[in-house]
N, C-alpha and C. Protein backbone atom coordinates (compact mmCIF):
# COMPACT_ATOMS: atom_id res chain seq x y z
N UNK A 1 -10.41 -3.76 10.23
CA UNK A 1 -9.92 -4.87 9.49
C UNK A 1 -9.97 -4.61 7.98
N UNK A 2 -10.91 -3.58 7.35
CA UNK A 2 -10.98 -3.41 6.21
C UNK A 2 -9.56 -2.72 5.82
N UNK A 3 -8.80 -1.89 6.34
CA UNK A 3 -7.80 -1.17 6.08
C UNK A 3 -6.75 -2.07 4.69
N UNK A 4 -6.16 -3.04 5.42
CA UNK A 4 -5.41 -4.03 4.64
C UNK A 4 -5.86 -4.82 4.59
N UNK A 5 -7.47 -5.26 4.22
CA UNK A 5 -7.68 -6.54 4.07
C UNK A 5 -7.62 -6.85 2.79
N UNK A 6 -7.65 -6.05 1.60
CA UNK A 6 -7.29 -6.46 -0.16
C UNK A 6 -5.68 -6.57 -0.02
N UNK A 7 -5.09 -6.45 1.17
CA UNK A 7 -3.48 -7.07 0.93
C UNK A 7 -2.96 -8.30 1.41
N UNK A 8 -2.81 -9.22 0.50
CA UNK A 8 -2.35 -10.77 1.02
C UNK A 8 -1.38 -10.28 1.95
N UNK A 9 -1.46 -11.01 3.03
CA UNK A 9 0.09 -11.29 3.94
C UNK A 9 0.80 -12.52 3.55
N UNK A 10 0.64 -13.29 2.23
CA UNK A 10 1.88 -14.39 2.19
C UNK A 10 3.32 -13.67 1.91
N UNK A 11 4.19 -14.23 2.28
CA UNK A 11 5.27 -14.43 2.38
C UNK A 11 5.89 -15.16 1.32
N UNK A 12 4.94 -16.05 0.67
CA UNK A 12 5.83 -17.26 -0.35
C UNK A 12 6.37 -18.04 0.65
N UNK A 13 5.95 -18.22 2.10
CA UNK A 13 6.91 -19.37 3.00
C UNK A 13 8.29 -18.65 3.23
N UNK A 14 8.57 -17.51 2.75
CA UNK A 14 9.86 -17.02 2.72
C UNK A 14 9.68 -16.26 4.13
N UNK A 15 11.09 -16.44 4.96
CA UNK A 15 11.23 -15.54 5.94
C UNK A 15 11.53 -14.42 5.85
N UNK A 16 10.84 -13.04 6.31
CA UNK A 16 11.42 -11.84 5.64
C UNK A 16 12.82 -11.51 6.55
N UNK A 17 13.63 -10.63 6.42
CA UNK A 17 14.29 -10.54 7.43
C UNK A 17 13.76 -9.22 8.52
N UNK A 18 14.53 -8.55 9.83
CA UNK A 18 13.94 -7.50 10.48
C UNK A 18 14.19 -6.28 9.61
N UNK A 19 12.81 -5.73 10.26
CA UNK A 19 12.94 -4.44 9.80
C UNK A 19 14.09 -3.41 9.52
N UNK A 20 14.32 -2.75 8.73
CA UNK A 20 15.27 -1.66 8.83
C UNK A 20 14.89 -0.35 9.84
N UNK A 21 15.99 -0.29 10.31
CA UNK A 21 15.64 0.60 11.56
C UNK A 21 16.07 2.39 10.60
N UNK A 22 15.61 3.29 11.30
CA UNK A 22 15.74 4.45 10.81
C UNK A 22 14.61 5.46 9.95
N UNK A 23 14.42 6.50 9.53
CA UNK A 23 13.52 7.04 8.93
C UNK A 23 13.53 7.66 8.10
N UNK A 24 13.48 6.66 6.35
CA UNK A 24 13.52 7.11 5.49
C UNK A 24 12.49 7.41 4.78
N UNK A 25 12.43 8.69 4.35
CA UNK A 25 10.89 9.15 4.21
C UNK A 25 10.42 8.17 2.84
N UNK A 26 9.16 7.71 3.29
CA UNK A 26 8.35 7.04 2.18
C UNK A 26 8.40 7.71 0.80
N UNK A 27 8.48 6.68 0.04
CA UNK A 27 8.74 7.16 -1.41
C UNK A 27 7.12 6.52 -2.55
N UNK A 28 6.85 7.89 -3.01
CA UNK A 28 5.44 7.89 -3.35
C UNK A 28 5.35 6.65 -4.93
N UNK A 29 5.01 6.45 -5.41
CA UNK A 29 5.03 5.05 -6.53
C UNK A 29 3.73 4.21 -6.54
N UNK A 30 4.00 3.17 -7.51
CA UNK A 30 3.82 2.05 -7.45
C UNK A 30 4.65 0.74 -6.71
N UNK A 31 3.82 0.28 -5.82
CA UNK A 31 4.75 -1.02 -5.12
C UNK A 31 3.93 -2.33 -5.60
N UNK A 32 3.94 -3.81 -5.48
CA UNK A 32 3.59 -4.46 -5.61
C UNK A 32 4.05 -5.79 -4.52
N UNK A 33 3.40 -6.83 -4.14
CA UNK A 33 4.04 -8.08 -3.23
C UNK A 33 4.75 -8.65 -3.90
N UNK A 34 4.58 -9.03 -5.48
CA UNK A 34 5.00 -9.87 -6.48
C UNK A 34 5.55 -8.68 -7.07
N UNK A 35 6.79 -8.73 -7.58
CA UNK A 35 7.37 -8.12 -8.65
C UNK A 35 6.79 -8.21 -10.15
N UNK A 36 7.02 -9.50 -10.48
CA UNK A 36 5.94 -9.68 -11.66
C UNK A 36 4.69 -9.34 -12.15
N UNK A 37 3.96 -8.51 -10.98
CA UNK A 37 2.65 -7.75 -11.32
C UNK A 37 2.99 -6.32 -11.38
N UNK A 38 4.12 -6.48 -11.85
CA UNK A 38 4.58 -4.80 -11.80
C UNK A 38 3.51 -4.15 -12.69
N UNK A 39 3.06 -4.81 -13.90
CA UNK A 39 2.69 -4.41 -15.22
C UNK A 39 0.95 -4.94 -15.21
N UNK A 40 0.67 -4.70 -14.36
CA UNK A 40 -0.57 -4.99 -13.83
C UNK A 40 -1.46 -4.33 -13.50
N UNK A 41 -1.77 -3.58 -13.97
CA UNK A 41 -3.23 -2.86 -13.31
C UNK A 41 -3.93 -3.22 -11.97
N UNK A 42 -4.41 -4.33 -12.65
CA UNK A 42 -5.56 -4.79 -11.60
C UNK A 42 -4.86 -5.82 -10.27
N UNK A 43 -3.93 -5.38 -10.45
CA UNK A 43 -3.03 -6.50 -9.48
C UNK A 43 -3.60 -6.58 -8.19
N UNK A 44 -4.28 -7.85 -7.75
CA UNK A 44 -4.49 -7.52 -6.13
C UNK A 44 -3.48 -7.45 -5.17
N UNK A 45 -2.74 -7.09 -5.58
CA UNK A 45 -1.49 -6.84 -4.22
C UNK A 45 -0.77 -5.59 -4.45
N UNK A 46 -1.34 -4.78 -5.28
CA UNK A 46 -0.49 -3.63 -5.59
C UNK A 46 -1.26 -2.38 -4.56
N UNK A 47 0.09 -1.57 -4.52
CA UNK A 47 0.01 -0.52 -3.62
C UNK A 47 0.52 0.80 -3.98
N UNK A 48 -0.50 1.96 -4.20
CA UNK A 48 0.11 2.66 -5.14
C UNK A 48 -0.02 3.89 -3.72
N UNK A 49 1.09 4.77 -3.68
CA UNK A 49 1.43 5.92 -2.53
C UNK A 49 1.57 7.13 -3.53
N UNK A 50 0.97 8.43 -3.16
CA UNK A 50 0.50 9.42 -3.85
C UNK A 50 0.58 10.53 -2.75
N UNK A 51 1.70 11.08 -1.99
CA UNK A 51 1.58 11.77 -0.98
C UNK A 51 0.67 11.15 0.23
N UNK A 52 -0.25 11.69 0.91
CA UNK A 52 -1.00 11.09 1.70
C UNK A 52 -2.25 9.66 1.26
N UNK A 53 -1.96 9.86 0.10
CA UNK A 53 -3.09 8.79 -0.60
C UNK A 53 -2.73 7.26 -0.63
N UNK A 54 -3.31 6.40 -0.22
CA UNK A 54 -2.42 4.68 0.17
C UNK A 54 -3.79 3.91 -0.73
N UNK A 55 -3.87 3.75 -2.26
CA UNK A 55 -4.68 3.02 -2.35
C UNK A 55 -4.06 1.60 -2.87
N UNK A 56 -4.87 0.71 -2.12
CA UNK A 56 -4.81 -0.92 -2.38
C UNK A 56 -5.74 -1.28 -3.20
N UNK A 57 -5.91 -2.72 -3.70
CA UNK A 57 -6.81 -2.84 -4.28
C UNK A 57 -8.20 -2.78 -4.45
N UNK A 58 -8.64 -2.91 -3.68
CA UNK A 58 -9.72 -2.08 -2.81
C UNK A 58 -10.52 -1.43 -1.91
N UNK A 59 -9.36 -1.07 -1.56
CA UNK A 59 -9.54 -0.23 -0.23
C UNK A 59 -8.52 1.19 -0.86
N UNK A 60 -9.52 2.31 -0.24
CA UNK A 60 -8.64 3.81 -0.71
C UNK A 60 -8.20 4.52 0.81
N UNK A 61 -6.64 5.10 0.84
CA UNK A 61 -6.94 5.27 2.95
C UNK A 61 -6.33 6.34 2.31
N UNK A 62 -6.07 7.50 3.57
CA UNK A 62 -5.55 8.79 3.50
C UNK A 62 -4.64 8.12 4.78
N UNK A 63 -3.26 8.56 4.83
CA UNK A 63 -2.31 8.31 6.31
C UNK A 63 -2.07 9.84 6.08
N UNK A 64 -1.77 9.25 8.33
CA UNK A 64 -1.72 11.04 8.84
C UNK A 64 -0.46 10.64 8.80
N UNK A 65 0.56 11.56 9.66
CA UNK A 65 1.89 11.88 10.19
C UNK A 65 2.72 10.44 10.29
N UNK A 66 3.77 10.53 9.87
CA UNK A 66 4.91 9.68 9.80
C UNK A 66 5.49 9.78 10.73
N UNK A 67 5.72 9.03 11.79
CA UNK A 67 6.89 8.74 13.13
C UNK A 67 8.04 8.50 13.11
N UNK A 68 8.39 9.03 13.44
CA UNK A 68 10.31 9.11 12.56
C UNK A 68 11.07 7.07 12.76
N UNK A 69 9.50 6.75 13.56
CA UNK A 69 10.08 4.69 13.50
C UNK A 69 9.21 4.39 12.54
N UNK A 70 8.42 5.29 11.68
CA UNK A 70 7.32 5.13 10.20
C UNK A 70 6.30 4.61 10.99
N UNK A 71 5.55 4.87 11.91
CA UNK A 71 4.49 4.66 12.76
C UNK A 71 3.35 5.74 11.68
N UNK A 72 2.53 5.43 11.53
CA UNK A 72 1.39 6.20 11.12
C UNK A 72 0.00 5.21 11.29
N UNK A 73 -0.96 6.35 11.23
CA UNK A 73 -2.71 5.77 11.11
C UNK A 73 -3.13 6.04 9.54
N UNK A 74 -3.50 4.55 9.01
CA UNK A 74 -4.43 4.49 7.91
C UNK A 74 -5.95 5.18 7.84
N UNK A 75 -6.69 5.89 7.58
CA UNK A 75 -7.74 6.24 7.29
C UNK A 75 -8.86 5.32 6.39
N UNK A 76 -9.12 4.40 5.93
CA UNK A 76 -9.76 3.69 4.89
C UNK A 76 -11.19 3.56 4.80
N UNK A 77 -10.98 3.51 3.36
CA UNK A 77 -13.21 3.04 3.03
C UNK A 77 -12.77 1.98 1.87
N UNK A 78 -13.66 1.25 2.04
CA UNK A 78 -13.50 0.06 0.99
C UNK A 78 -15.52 0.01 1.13
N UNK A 79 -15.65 -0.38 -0.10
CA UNK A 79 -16.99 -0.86 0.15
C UNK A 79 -18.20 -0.08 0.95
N UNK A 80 -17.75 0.97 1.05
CA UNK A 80 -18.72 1.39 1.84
C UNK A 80 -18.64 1.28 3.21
N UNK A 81 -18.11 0.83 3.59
CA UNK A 81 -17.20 0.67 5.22
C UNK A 81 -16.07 1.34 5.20
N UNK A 82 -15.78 2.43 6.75
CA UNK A 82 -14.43 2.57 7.04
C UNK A 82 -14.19 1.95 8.09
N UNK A 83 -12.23 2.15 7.82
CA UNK A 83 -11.55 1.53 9.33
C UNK A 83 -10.34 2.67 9.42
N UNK A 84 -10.15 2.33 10.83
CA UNK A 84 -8.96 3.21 10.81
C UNK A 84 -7.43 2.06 11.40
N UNK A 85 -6.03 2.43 11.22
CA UNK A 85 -5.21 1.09 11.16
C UNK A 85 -4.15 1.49 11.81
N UNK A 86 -3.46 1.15 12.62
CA UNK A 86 -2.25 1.24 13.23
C UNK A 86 -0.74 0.30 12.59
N UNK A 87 0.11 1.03 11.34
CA UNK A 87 0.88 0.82 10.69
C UNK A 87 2.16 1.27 10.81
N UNK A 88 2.83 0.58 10.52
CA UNK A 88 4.55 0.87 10.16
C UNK A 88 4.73 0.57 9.20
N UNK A 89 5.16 1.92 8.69
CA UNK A 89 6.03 1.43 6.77
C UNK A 89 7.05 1.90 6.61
N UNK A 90 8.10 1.23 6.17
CA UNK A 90 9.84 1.48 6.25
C UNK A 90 10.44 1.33 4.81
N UNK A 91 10.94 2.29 4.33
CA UNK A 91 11.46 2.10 3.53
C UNK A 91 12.66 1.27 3.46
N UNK A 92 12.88 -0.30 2.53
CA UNK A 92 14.23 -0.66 2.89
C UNK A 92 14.68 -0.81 1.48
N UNK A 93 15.70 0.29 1.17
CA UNK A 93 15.96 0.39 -0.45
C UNK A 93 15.03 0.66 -1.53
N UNK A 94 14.25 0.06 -2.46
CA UNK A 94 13.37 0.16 -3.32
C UNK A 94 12.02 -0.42 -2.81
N UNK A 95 12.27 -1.15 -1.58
CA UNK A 95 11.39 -2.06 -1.35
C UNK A 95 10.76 -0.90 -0.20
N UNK A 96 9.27 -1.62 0.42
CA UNK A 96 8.55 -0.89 1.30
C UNK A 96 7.98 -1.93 2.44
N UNK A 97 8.65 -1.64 3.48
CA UNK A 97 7.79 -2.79 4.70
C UNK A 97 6.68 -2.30 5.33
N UNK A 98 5.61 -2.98 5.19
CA UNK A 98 4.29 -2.72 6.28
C UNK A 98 3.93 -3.58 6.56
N UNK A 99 3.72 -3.13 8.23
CA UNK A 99 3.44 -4.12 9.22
C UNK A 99 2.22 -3.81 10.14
N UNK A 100 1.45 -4.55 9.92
CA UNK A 100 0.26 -4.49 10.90
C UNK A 100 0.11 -5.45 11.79
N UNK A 101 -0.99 -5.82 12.35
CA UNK A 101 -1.38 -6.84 13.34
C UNK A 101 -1.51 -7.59 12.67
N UNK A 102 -1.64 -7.51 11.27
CA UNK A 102 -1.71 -9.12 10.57
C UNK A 102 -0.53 -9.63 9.91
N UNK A 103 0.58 -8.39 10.69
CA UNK A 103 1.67 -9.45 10.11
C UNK A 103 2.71 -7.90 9.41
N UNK A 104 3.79 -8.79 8.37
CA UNK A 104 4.71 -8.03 7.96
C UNK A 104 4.54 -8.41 6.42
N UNK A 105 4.77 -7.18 5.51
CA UNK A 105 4.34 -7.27 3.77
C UNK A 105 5.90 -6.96 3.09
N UNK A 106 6.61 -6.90 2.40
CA UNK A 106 7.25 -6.36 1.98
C UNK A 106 6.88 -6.08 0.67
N UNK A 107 6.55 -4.98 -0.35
CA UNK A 107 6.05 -4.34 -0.95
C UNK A 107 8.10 -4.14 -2.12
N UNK A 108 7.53 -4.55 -3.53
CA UNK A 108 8.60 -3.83 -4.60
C UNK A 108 8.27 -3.01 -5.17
N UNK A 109 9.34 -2.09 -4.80
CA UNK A 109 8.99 -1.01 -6.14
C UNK A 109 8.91 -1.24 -7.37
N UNK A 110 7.68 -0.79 -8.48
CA UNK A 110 7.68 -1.37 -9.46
C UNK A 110 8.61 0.06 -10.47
N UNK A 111 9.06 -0.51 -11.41
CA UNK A 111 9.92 0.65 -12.44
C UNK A 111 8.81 1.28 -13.03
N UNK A 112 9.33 3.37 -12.89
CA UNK A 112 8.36 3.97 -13.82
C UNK A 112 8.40 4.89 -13.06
């Protein structure tokens, strides 16, 4: 549970739409839930991808192998606790979908 637990799952009440189907390889950056925390450091919803490196706000994970449906396992330690996470992340345009058991995120790319 620690994996994504520094990542809100709101939505804003907004319905996201379905996933994009296909496998576009993840694109390494800064993402954010809110666009407006683009310029944010400390943003708790930001998600920064570094090759295998997925750190959230506080939680740091290593992901293994990408499934050509973006299936991968999170690795994480937050706090002194690890977890390990069963994820899908899809690239749809600039944006980044991940979906866990707690739901679906859509992630913006922030400019830079």
């Amino acid at each position: 549970m620690l994996a994504l637990a520094a990542c809100r799952t709101e939505t804003g009440g907004v319905s996201l739409p379905p996933p994009a189907q296909g496998g576009a390889p993840l694109v390494d950056g800064i993402y954010d839930l809110r666009g407006e925390a683009c310029g944010d450091p400390a943003s708790e919803t930001r998600l920064t991808l570094a090759g295998q490196s997925w750190r959230f706000y506080e939680a740091r994970c290593r992901r293994g192998a990408v499934g050509a449906d973006g299936s991968l396992t999170l690795s994480c330690s937050s706090e002194g606790m690890t977890d390990s996470r069963a994820v899908t992340a899809v690239m749809e345009g600039r944006s980044l979908r991940v979906t866990d058991a707690g739901g679906a995120r859509l992630y913006h790319r922030c400019p830079g």
